[in-house]
Structures are given as C-alpha cells and as structure tokens.
C-alpha atoms as a PDB file:
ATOM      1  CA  UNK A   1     -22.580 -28.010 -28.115  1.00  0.00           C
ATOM      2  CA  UNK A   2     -22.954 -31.304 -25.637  1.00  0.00           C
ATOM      3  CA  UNK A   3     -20.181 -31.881 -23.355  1.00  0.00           C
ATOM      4  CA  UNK A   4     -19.145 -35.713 -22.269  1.00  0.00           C
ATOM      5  CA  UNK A   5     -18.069 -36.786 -19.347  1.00  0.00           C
ATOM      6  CA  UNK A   6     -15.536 -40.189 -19.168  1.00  0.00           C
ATOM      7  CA  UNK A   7     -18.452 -42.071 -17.896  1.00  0.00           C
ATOM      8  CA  UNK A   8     -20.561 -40.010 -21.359  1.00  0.00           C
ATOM      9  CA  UNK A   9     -23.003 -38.591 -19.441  1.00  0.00           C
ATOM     10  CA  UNK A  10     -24.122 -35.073 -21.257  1.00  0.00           C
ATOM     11  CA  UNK A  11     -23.941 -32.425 -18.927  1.00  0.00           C
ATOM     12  CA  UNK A  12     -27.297 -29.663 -19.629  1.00  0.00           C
ATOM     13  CA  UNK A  13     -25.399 -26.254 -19.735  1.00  0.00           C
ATOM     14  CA  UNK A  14     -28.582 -24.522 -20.530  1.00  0.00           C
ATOM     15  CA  UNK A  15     -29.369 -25.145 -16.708  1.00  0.00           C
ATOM     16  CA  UNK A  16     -25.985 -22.788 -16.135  1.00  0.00           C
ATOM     17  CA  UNK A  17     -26.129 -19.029 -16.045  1.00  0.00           C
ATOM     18  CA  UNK A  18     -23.054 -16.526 -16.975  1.00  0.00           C
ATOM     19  CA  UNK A  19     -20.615 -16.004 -13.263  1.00  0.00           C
ATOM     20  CA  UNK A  20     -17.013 -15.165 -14.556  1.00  0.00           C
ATOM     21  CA  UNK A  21     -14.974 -14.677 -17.063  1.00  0.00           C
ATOM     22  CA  UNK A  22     -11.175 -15.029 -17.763  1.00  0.00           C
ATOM     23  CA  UNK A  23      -8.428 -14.792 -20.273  1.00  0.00           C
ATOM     24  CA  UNK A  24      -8.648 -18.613 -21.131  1.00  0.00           C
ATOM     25  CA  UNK A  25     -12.226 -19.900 -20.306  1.00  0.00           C
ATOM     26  CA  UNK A  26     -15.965 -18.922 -18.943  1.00  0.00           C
ATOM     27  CA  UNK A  27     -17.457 -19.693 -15.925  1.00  0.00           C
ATOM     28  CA  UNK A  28     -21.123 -20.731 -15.772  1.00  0.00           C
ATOM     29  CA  UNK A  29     -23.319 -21.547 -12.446  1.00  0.00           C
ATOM     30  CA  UNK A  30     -25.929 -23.615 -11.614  1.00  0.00           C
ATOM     31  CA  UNK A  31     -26.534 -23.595  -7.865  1.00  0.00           C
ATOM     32  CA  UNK A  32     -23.535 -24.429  -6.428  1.00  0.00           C
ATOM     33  CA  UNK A  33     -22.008 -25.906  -9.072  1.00  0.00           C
ATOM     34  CA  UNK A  34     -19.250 -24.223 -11.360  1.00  0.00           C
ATOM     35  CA  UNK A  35     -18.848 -24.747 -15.194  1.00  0.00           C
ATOM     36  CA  UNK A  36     -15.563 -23.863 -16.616  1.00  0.00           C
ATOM     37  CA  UNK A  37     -15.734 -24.165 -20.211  1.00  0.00           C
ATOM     38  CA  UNK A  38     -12.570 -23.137 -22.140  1.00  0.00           C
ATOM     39  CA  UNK A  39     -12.421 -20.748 -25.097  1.00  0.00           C
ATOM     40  CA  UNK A  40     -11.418 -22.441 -28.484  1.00  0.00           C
ATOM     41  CA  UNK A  41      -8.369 -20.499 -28.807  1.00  0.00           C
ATOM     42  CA  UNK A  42      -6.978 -21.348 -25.254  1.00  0.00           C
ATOM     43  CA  UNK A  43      -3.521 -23.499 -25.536  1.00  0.00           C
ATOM     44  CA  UNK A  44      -3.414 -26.954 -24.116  1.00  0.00           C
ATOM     45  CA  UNK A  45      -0.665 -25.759 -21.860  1.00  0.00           C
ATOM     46  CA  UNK A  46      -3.196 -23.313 -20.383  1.00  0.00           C
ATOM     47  CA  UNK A  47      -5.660 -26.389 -19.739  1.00  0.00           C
ATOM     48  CA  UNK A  48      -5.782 -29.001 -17.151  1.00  0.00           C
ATOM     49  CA  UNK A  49      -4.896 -32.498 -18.277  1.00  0.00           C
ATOM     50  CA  UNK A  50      -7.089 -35.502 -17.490  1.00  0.00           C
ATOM     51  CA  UNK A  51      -4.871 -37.179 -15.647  1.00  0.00           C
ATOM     52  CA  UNK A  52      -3.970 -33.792 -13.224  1.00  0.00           C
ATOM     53  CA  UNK A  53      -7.681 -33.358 -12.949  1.00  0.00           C
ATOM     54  CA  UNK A  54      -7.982 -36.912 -11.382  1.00  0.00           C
ATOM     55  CA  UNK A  55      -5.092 -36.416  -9.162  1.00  0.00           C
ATOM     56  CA  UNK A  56      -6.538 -32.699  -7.426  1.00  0.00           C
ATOM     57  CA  UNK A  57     -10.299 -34.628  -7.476  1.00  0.00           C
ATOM     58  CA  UNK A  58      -9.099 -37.391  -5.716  1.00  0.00           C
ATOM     59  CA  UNK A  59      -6.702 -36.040  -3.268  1.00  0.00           C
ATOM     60  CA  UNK A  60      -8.928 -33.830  -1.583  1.00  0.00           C
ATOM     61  CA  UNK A  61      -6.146 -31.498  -1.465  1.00  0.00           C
ATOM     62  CA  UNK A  62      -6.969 -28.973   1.654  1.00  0.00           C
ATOM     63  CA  UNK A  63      -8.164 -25.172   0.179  1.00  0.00           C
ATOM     64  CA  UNK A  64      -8.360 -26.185  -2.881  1.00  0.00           C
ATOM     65  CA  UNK A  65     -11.524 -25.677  -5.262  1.00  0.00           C
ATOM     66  CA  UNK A  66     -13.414 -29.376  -4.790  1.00  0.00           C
ATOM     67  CA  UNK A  67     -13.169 -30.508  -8.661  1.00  0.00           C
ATOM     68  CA  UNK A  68     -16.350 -32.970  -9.825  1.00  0.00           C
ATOM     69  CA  UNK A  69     -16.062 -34.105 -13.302  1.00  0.00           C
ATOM     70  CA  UNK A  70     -14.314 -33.194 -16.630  1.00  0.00           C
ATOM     71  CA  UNK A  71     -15.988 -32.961 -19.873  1.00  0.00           C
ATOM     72  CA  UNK A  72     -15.045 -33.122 -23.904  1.00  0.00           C
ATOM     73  CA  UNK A  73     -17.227 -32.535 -26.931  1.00  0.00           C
ATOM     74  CA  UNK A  74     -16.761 -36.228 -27.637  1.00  0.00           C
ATOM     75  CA  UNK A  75     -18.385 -39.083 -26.909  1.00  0.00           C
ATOM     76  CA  UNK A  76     -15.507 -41.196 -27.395  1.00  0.00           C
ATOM     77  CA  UNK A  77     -13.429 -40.959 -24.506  1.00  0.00           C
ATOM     78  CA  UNK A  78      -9.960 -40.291 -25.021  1.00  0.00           C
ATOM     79  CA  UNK A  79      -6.998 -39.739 -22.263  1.00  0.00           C
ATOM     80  CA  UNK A  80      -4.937 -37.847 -24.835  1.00  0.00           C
ATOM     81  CA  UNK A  81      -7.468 -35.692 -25.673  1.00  0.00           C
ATOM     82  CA  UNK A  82      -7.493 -32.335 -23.640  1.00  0.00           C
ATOM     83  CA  UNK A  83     -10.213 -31.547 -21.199  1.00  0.00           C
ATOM     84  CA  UNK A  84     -12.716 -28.937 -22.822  1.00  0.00           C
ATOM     85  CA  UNK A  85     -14.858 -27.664 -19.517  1.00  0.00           C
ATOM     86  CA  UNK A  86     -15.071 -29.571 -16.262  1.00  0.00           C
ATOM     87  CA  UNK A  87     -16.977 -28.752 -13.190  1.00  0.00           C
ATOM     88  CA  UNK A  88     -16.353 -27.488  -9.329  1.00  0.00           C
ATOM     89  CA  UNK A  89     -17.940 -26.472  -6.364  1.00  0.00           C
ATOM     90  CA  UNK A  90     -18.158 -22.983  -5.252  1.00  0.00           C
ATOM     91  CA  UNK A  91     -16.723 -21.562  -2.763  1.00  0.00           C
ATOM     92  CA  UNK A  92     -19.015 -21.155   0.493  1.00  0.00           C
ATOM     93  CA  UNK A  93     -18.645 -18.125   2.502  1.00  0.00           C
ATOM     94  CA  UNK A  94     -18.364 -14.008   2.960  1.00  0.00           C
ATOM     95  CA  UNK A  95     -15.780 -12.705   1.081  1.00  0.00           C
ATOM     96  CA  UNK A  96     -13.508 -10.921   3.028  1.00  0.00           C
ATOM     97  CA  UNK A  97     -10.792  -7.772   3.033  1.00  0.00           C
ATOM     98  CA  UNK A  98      -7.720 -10.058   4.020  1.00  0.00           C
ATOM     99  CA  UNK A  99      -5.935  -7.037   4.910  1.00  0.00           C
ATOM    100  CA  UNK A 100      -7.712  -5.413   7.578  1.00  0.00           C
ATOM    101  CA  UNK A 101      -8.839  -9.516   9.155  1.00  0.00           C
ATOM    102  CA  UNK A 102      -7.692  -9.812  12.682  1.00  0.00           C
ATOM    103  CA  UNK A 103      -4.433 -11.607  14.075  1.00  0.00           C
ATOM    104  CA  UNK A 104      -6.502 -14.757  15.001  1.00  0.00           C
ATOM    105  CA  UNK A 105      -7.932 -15.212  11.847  1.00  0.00           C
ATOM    106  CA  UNK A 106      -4.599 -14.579   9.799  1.00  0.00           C
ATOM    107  CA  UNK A 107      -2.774 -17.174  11.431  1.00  0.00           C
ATOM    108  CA  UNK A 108      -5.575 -19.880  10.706  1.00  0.00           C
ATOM    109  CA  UNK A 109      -5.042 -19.004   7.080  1.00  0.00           C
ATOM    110  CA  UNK A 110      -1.866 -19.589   7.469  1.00  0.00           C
ATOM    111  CA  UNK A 111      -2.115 -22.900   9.297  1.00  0.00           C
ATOM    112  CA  UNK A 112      -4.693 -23.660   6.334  1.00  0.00           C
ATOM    113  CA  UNK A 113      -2.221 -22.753   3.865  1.00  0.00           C
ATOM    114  CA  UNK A 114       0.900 -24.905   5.756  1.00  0.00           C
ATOM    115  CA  UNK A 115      -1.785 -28.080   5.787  1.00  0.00           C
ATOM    116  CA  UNK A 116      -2.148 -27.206   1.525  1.00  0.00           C
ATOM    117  CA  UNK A 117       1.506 -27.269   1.478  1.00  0.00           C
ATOM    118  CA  UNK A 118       2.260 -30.408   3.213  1.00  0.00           C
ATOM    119  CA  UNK A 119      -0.715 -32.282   0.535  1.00  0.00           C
ATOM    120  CA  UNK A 120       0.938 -30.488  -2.221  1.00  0.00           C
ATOM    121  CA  UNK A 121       4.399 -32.151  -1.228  1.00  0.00           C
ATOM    122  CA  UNK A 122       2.854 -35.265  -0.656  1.00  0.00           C
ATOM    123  CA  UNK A 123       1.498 -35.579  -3.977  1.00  0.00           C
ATOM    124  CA  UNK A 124       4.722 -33.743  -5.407  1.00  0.00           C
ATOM    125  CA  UNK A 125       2.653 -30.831  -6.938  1.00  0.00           C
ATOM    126  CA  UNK A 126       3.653 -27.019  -7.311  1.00  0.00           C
ATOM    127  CA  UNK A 127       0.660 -24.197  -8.310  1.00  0.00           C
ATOM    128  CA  UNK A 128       2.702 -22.081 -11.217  1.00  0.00           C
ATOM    129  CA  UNK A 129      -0.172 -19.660 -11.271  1.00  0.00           C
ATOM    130  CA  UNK A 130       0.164 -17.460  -7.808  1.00  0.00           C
ATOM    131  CA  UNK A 131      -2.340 -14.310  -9.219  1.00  0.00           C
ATOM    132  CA  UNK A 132      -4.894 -13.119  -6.181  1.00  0.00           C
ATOM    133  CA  UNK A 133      -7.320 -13.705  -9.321  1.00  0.00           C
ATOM    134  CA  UNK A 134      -6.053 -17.399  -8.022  1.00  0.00           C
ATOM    135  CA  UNK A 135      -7.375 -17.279  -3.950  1.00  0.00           C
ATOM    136  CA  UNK A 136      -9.991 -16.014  -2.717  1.00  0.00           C
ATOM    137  CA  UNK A 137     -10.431 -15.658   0.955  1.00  0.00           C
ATOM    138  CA  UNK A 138     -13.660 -15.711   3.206  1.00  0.00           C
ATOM    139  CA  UNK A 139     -14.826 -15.847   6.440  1.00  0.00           C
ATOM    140  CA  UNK A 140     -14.027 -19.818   6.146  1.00  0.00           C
ATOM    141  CA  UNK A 141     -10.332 -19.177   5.334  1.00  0.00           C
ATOM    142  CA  UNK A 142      -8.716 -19.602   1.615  1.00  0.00           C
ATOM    143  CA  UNK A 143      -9.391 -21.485  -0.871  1.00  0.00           C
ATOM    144  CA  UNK A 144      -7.348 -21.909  -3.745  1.00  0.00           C
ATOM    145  CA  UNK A 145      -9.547 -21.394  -7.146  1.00  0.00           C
ATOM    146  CA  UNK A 146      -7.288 -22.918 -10.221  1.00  0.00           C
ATOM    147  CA  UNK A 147      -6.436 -25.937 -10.516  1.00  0.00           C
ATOM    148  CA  UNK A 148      -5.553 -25.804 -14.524  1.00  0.00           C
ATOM    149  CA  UNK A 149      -1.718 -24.828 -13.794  1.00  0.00           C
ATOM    150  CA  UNK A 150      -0.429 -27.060 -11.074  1.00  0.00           C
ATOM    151  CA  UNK A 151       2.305 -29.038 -12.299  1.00  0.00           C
ATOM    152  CA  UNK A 152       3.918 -31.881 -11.003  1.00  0.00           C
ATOM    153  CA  UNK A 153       7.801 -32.815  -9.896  1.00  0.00           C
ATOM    154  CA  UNK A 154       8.646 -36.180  -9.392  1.00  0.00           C
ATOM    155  CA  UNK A 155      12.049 -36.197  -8.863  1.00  0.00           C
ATOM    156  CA  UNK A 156      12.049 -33.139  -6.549  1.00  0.00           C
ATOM    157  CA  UNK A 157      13.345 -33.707  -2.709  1.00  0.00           C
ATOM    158  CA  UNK A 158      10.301 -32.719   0.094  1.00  0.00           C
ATOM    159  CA  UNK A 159      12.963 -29.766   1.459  1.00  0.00           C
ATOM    160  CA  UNK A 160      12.899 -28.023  -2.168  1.00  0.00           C
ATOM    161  CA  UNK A 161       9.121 -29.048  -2.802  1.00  0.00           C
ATOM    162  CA  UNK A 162       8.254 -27.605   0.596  1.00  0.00           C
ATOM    163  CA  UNK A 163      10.468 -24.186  -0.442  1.00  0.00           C
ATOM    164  CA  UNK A 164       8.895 -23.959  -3.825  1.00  0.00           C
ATOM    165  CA  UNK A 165       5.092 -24.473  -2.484  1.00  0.00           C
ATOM    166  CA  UNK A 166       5.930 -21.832   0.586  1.00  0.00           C
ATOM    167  CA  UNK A 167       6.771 -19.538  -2.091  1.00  0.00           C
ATOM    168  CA  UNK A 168       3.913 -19.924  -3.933  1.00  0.00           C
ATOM    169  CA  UNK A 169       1.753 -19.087  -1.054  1.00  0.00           C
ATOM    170  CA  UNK A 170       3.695 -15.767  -0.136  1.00  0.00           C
ATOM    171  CA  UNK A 171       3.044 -15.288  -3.694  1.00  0.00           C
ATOM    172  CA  UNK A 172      -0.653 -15.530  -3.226  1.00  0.00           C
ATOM    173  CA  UNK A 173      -0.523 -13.297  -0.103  1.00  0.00           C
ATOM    174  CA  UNK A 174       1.443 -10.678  -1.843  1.00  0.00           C
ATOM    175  CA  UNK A 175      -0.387 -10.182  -4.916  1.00  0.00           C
ATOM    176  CA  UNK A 176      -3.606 -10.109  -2.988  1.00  0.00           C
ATOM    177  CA  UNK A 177      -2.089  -7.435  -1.392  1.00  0.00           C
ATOM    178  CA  UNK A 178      -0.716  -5.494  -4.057  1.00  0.00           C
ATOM    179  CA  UNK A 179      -4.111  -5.568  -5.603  1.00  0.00           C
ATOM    180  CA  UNK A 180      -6.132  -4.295  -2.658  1.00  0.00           C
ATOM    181  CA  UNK A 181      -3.051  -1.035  -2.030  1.00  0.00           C
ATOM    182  CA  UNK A 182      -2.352   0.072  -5.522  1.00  0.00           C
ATOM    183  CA  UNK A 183      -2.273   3.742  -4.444  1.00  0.00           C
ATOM    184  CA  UNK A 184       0.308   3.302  -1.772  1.00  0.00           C
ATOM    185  CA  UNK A 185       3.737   1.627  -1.317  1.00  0.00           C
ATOM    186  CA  UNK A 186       3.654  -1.545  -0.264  1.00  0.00           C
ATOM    187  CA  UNK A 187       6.139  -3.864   2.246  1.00  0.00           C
ATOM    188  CA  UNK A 188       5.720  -7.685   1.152  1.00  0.00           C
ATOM    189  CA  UNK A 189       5.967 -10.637   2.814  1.00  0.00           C
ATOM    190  CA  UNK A 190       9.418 -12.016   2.832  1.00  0.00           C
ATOM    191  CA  UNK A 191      10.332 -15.470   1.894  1.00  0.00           C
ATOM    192  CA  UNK A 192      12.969 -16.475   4.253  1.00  0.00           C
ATOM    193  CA  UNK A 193      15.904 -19.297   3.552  1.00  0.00           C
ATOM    194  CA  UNK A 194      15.076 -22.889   5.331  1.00  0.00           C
ATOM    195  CA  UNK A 195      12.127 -21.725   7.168  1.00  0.00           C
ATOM    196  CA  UNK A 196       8.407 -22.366   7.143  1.00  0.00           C
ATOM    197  CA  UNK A 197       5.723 -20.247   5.750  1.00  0.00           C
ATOM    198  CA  UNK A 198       4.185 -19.797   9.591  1.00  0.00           C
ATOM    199  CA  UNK A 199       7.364 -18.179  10.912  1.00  0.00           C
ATOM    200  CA  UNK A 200       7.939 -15.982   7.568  1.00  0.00           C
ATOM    201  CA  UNK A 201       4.259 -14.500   8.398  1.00  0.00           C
ATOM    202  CA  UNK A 202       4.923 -14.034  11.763  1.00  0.00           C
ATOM    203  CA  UNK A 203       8.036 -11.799  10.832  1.00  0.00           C
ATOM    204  CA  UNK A 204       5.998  -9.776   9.105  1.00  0.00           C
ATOM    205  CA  UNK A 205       2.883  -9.117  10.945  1.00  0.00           C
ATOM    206  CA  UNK A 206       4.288  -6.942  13.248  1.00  0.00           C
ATOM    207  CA  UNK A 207       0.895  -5.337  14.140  1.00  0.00           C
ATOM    208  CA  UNK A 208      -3.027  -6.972  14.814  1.00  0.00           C
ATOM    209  CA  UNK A 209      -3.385  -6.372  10.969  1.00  0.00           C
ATOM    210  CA  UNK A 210      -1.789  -6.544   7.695  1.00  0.00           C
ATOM    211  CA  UNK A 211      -2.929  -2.953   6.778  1.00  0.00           C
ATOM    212  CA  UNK A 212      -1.805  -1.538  10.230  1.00  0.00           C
ATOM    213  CA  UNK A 213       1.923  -3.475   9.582  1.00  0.00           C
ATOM    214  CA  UNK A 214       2.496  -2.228   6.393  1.00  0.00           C
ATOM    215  CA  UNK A 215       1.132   1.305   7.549  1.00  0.00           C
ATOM    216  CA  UNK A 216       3.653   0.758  10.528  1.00  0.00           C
ATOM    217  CA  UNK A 217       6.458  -0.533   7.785  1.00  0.00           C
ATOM    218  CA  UNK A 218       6.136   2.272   5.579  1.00  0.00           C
ATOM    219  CA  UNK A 219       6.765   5.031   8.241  1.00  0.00           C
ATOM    220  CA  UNK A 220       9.466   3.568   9.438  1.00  0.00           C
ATOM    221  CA  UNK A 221      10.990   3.305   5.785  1.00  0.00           C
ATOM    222  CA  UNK A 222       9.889   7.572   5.539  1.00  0.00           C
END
C-alpha cells in the first residue's frame, strides 16, 4: 500500500526492513530512519493527530524522538483524517543498564529530563504514556520514544503543568526500574509536593548507584 505525505510524496517502504513491534503499530528501518506504520485495528485515540505531530516536529522538544514526516494512504490530504505511519530518527548511542550508571551520569539525565520538562510546559504538553517501553536510555542520556500519546492542556497553570510533567518522568524512572528488578523488592522514586524533579532524585540516590540505593533501601526496610 503507498503512503502520502502532506506535501504527496510516496514514501518506498520496500527500502524498510522489520525493527519492532508493538500493541498498536510496526516499526520498520531504513538506515537511520524509523517507520511506524499503525495496525488497522489501532483506535484513533491510540494515534498521533496531525496537528500534535507538527507541534513535537517543530518544537524540537529536548529527548524526545526527532519526528520527520507523517503519512496517509491518501493522496488527498486531509487534516481530519488520522495519521496512518509517519517517520523518526533513531536513537544514536549504547544502550545502557540505567541502574548500575554512575552518580555523574544520573544527574545529567536528570538535568536532560528537567530541560524536557520546562519545553513540555512551554508548549503546555503532558506524555500520558510513562511505560520504560516509552525511554530508552544510552550512553547519550534519554530519549523519550512516543510521541503518539502526549496530550495537550491549555488552560493548565505552569506550577500544575510543571507537577504533572515531573511526575511523568519519575514515572519513566520507576517503571524502568521495576522492569530491570522483577525478582526483588523494589524502593521507588518519590514524587515530592512543590519540588523539582532534581531534588526528588537526589533524595533518593542515597548511594553512587541506583542498584546500590535500593540494595541499601531494602536492608534498612529488613
């Protein structure tokens, strides 16, 4: 099937080759270029909107996936019509065990993830997915991967935008580490009242690493 683009250029999927699947859509790659096409029985609420794709491509939000171009099976371009596959960059880098990363680089992922926060509340934008399938983290820092479920509050004051978009980044943290320790009990991150998402870390990561603090948490709890 040829896919348009708003500008109805066909993109050539045969030059794609299988990289990832999900619930909703498949993931092609051609180089290092992404293809997300989405299944025909995925919901519209599960897709990103044209007019949402626009805003994260333009924005250059920081850590977030770099989005290129949307695409529908029609030639006629229509804003109403939902976005059947569009295309990203891939993330460059190692991937990396966040949980046993050093001090110095956890706390420039977290400075990465305030400088997200404070573009997301500029723009007035809130991630509702928070999975770890969601961020992935490399020797580069994190990078936020899905951009289909960010939804946007206009009428929202910075303060409660800022709270909202912390806790969808402890969120991330914590179900990245839930998935890496599913043998053993876990302490999470805590998201405090009226305070940033630097200093809530730093309450936690009582030790060089998160393995060692929760190892260090976890005794003290025995």
């Amino acid at each position: 099937m040829p896919y348009y683009s708003s500008e109805k250029d066909i993109i050539d999927t045969q030059k794609f080759d299988y990289f990832d699947q999900g619930g909703c859509a498949t993931i092609y790659r051609n180089g290092e270029t992404l293809l997300k096409i989405y299944n025909k029985t995925c919901k519209r609420r599960h897709r990103i909107n044209r007019s949402m794709f626009e805003k994260i491509k333009n924005s250059n939000i920081p850590n977030v996936v770099k989005l290129l171009d949307c695409y529908s099976s029609s030639e006629v371009s229509n804003p109403f019509k939902p976005v059947e596959a569009y295309t990203m960059e891939l993330v460059k880098g190692k991937k990396i065990d966040l949980l046993e990363q050093k001090r110095d680089y956890l706390i420039n992922v977290i400075d990465q993830l305030e400088e997200t926060i404070d573009k997301l509340v500029e723009l007035k934008l809130v991630p509702e997915d928070p999975t770890s399938h969601n961020i992935i983290f490399t020797e580069n820092g994190a990078t936020i991967l899905d951009a289909d479920q960010f939804l946007r509050f206009p009428i929202l004051t910075r303060r409660f935008l800022y709270d909202l978009n912390k806790e969808k980044m402890i969120i991330f943290l914590n179900k990245t580490i839930d998935d890496t320790r599913k043998d053993e009990a876990v302490k999470h991150i805590f998201c405090g009242f009226n305070s940033s998402l630097s200093k809530d870390f730093s309450d936690f990561l009582e030790e060089e690493t998160i393995n060692e603090t929760i190892q260090k948490k976890v005794l003290k709890s025995i």
